[in-house]
C-alpha atoms as a PDB file:
ATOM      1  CA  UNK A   1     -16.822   0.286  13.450  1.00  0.00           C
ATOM      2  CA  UNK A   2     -13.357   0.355  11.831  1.00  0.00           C
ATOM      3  CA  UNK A   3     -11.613   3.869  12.341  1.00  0.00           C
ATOM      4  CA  UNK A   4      -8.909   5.235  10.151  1.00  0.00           C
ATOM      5  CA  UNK A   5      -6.336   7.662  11.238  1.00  0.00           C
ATOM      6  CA  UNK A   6      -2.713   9.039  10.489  1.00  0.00           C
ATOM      7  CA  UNK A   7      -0.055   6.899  11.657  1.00  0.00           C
ATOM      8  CA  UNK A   8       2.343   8.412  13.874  1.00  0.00           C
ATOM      9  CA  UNK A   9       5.915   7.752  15.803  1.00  0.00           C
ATOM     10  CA  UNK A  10       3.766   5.717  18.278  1.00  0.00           C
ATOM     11  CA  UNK A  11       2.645   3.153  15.441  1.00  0.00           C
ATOM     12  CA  UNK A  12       5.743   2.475  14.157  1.00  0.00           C
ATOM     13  CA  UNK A  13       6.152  -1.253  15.696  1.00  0.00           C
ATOM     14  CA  UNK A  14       2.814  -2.108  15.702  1.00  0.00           C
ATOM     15  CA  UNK A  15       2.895  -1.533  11.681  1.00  0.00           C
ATOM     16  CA  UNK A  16       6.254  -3.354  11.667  1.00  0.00           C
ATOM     17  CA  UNK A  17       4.616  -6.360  13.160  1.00  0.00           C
ATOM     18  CA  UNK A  18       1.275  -6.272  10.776  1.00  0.00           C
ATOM     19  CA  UNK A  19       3.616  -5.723   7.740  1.00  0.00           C
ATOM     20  CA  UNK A  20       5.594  -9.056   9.008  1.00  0.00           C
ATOM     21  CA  UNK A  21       2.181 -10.800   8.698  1.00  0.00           C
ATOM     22  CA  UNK A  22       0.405  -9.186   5.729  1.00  0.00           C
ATOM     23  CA  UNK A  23       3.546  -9.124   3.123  1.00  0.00           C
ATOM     24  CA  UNK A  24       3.326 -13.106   2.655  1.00  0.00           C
ATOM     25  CA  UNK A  25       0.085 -12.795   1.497  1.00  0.00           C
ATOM     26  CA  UNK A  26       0.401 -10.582  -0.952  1.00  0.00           C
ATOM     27  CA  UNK A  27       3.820 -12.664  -2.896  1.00  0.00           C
ATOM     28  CA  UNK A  28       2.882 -15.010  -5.288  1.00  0.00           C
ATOM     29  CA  UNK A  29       3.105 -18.814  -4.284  1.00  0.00           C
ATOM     30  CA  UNK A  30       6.722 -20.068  -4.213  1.00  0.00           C
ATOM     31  CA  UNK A  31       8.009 -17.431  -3.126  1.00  0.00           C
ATOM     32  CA  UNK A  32      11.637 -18.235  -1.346  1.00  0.00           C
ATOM     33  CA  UNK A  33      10.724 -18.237   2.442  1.00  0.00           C
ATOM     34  CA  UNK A  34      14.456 -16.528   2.632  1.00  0.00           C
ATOM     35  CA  UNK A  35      13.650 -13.689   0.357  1.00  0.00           C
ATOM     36  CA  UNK A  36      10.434 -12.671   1.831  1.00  0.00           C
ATOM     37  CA  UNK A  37      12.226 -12.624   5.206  1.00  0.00           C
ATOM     38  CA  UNK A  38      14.738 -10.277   3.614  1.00  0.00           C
ATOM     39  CA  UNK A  39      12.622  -7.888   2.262  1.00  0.00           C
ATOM     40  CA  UNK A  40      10.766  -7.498   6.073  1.00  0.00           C
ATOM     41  CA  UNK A  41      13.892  -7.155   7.752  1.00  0.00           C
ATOM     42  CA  UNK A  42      14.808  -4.448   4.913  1.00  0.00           C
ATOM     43  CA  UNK A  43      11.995  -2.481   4.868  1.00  0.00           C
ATOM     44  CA  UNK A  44       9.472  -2.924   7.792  1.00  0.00           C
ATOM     45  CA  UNK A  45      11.281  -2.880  11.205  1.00  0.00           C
ATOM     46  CA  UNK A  46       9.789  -0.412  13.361  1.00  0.00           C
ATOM     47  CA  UNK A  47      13.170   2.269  13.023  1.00  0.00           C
ATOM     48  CA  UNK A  48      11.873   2.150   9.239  1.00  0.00           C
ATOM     49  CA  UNK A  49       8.453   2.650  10.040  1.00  0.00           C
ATOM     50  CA  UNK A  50       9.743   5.831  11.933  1.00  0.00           C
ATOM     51  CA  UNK A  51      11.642   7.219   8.851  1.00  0.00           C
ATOM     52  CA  UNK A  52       8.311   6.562   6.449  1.00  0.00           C
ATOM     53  CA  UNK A  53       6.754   8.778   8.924  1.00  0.00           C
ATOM     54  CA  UNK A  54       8.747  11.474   9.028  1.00  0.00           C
ATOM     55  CA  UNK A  55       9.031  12.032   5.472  1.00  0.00           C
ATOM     56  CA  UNK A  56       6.793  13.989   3.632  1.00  0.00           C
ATOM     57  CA  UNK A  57       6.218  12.299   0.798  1.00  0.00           C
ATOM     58  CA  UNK A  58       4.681   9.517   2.879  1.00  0.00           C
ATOM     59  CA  UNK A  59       1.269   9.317   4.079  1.00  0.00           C
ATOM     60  CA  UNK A  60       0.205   6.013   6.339  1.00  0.00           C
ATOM     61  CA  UNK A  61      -3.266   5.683   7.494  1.00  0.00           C
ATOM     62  CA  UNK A  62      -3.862   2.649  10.014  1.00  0.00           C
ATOM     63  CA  UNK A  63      -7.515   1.472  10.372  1.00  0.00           C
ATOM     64  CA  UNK A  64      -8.331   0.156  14.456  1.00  0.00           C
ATOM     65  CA  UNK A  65     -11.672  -1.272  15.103  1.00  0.00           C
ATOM     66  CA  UNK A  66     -13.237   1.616  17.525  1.00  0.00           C
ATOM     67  CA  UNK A  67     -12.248   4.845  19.012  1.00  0.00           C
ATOM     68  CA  UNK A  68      -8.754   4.610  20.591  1.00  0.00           C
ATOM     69  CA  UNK A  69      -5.054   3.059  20.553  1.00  0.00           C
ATOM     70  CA  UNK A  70      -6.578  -0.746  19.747  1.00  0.00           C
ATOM     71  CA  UNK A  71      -4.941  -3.077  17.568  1.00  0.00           C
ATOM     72  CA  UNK A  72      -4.208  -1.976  13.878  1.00  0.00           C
ATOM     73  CA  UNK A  73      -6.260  -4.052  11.703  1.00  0.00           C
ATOM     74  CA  UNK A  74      -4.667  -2.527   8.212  1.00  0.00           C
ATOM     75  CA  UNK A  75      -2.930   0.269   7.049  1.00  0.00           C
ATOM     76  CA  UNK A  76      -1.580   1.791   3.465  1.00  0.00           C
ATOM     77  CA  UNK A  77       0.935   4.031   2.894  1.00  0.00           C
ATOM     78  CA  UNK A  78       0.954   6.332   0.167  1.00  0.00           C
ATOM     79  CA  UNK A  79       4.107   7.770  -1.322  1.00  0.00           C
ATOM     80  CA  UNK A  80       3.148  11.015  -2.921  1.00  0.00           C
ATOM     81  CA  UNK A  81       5.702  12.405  -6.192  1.00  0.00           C
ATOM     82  CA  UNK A  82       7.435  11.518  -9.459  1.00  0.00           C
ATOM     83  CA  UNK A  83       7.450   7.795  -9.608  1.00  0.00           C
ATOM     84  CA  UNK A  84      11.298   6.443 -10.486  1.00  0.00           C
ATOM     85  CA  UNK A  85      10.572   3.222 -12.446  1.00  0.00           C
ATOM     86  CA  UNK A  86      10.174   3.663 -16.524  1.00  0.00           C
ATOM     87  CA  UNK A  87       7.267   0.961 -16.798  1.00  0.00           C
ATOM     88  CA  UNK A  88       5.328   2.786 -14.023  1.00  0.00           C
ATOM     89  CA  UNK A  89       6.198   6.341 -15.780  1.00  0.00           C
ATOM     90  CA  UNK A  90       5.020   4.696 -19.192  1.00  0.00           C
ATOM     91  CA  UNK A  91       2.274   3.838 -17.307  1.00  0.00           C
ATOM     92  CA  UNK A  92       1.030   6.342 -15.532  1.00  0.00           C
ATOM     93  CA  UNK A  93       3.048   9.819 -16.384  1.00  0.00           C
ATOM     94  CA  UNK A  94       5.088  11.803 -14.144  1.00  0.00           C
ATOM     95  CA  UNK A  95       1.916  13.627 -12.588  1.00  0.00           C
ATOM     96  CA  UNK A  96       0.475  14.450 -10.259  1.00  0.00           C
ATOM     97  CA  UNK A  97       0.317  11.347  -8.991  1.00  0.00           C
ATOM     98  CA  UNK A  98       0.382   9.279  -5.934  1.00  0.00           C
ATOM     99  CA  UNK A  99       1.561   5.429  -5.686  1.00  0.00           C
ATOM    100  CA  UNK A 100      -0.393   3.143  -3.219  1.00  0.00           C
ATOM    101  CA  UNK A 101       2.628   1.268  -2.117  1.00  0.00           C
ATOM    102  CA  UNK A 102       1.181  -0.818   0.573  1.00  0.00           C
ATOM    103  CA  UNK A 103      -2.651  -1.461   1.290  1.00  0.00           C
ATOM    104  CA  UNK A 104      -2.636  -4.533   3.918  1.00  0.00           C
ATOM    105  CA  UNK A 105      -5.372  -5.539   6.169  1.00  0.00           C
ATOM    106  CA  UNK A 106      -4.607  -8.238   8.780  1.00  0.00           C
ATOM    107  CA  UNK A 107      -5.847 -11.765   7.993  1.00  0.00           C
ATOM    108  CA  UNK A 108      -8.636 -11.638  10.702  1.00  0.00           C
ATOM    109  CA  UNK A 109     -10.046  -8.293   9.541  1.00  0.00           C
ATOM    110  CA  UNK A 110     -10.646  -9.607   6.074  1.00  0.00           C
ATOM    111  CA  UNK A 111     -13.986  -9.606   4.659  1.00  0.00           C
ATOM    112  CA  UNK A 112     -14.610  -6.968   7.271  1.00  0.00           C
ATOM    113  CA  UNK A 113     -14.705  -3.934   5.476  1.00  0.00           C
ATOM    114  CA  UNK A 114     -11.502  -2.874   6.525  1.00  0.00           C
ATOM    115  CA  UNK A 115      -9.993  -2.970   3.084  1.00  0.00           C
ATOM    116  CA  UNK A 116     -12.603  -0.654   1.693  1.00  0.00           C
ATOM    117  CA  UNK A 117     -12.522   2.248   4.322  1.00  0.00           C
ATOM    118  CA  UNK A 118      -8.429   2.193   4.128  1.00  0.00           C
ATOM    119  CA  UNK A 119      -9.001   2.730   0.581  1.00  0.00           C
ATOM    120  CA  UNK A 120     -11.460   5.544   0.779  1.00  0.00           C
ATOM    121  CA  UNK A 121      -9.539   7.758   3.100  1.00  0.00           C
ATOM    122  CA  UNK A 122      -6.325   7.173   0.942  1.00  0.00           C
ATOM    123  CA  UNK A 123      -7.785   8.005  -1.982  1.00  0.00           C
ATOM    124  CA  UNK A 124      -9.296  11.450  -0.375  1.00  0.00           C
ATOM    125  CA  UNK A 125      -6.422  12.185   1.212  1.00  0.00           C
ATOM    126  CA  UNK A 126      -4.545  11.382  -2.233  1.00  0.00           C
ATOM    127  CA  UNK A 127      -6.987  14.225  -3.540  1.00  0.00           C
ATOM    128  CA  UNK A 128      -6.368  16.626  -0.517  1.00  0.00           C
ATOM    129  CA  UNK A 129      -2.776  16.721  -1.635  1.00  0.00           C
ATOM    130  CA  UNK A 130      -3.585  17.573  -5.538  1.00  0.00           C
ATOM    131  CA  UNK A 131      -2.513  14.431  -7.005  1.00  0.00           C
ATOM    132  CA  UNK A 132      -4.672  13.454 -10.354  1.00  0.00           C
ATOM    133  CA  UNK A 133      -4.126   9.930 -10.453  1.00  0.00           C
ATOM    134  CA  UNK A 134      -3.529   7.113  -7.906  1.00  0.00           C
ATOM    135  CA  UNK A 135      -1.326   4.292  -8.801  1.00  0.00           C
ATOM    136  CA  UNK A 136       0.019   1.015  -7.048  1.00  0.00           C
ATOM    137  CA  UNK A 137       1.763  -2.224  -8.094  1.00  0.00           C
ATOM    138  CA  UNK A 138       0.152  -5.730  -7.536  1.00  0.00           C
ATOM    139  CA  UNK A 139       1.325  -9.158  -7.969  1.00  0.00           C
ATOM    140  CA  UNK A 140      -0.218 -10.556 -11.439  1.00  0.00           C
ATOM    141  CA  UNK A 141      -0.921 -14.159  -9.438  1.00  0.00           C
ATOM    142  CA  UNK A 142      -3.044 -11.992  -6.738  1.00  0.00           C
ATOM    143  CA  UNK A 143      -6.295 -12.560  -7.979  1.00  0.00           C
ATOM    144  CA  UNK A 144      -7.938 -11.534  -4.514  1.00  0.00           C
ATOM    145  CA  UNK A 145      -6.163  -8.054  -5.163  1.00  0.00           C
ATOM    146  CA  UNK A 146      -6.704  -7.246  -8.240  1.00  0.00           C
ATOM    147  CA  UNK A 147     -11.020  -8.110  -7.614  1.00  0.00           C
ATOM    148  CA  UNK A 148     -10.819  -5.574  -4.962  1.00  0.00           C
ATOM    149  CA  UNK A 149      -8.498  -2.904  -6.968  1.00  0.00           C
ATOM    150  CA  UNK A 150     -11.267  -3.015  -9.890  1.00  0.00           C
ATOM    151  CA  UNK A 151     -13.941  -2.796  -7.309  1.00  0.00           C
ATOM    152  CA  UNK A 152     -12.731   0.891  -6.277  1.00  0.00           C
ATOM    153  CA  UNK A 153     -12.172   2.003  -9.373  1.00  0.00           C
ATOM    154  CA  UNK A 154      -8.457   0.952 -10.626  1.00  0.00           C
ATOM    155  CA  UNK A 155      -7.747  -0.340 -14.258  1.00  0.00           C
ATOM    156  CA  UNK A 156      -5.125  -2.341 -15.654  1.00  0.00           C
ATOM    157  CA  UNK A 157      -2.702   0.063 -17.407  1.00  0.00           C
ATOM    158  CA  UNK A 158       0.921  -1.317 -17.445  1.00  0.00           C
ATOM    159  CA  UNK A 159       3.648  -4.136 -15.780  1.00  0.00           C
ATOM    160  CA  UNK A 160       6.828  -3.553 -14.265  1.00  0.00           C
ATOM    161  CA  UNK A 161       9.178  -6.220 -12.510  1.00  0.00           C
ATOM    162  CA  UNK A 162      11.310  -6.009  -9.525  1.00  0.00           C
ATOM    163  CA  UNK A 163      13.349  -8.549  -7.928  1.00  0.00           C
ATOM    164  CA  UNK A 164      12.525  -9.641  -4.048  1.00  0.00           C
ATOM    165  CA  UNK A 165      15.678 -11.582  -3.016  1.00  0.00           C
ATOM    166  CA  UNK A 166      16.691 -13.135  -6.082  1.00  0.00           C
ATOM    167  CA  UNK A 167      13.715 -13.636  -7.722  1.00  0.00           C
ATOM    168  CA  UNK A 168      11.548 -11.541 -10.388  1.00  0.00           C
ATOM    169  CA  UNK A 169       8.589 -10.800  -9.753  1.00  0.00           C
ATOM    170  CA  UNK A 170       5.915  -9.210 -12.137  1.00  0.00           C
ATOM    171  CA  UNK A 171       2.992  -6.884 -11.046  1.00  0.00           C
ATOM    172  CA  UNK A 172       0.407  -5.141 -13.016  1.00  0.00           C
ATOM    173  CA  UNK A 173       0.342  -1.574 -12.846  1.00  0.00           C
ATOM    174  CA  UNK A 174      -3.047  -0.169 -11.921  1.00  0.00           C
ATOM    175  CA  UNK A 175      -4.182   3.086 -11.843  1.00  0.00           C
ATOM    176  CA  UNK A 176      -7.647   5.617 -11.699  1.00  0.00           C
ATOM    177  CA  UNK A 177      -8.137   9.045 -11.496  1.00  0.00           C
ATOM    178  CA  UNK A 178      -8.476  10.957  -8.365  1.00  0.00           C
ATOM    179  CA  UNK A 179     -10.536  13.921  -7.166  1.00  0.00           C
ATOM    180  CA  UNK A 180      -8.517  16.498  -6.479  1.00  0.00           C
ATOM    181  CA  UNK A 181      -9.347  19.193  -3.811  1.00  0.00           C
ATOM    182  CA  UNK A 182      -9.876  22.419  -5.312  1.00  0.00           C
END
């Protein structure tokens, strides 16, 4: 049985070590080994973690399997506002709407379900809050991805680049409507 709760305070290194495992996966092959390593020293030590959580516009569920404080299988975080880059406002509008930044499930826990039940609390909770639409970035060579984006419900509606290190890298823009809480 694979439980999903808030992330708190207490999380914070456990999700820095799962995000040092899952972000590989999800960069194209080729990657620089160097720029990947940046990016996790940037933005998924456990004193970041911390900050996500305290900010409001943040929302991280992890997923354990069973009642308790066992290991995180996956988490997503969910960054709730205005989103700042013109291809994703082209996109997807200025709102209400909700980017799924991160939706990562540890290698072991795949195939599992986890994935799935992540992505059903997000998007309720995504609701809850009043956003419309639910958005998120993905790699355009992440072909495992994208399957399981389409499978709950997201369509292809734009691209925008970023560069990790010093390469650019292209996602697809996906996106689907959300029930709202009334």
């Amino acid at each position: 049985m694979v439980v999903i709760t808030p992330a708190t305070s207490r999380d914070a290194e456990a999700l820095s070590i799962l995000a040092a495992i899952t972000f590989p996966l999800a960069c194209p092959a080729g990657t620089p080994e160097e720029s990947i390593r940046e990016h996790i020293e940037r933005n998924f030590t456990s004193e970041r973690f911390r900050g996500y959580l305290a900010d409001p516009a943040y929302d991280i569920l992890v997923a354990r399997a069973g009642e308790g404080a066992g290991e995180l299988l996956g988490y997503t975080t969910t960054i709730h506002g205005v989103p700042t880059d013109e291809d994703v406002v082209r996109a997807v509008g200025t709102g209400p709407v909700a980017e799924i930044s991160k939706v990562y499930v540890h290698p072991d826990a795949h195939g599992r379900g986890v994935s799935a039940a992540l992505m059903t609390e997000t998007l309720d909770r995504i609701g809850a809050r009043g956003a419309e639409t639910a958005w998120l970035g993905v790699s355009e060579f992440n072909a495992r991805a994208i399957r399981f984006y389409a499978k709950s419900g997201f369509a292809r509606v734009g691209r925008k680049s970023f560069l990790l290190g010093s390469e650019m890298q292209h996602d697809f823009v996906l996106a689907r409507p959300v029930v709202t809480a009334s």
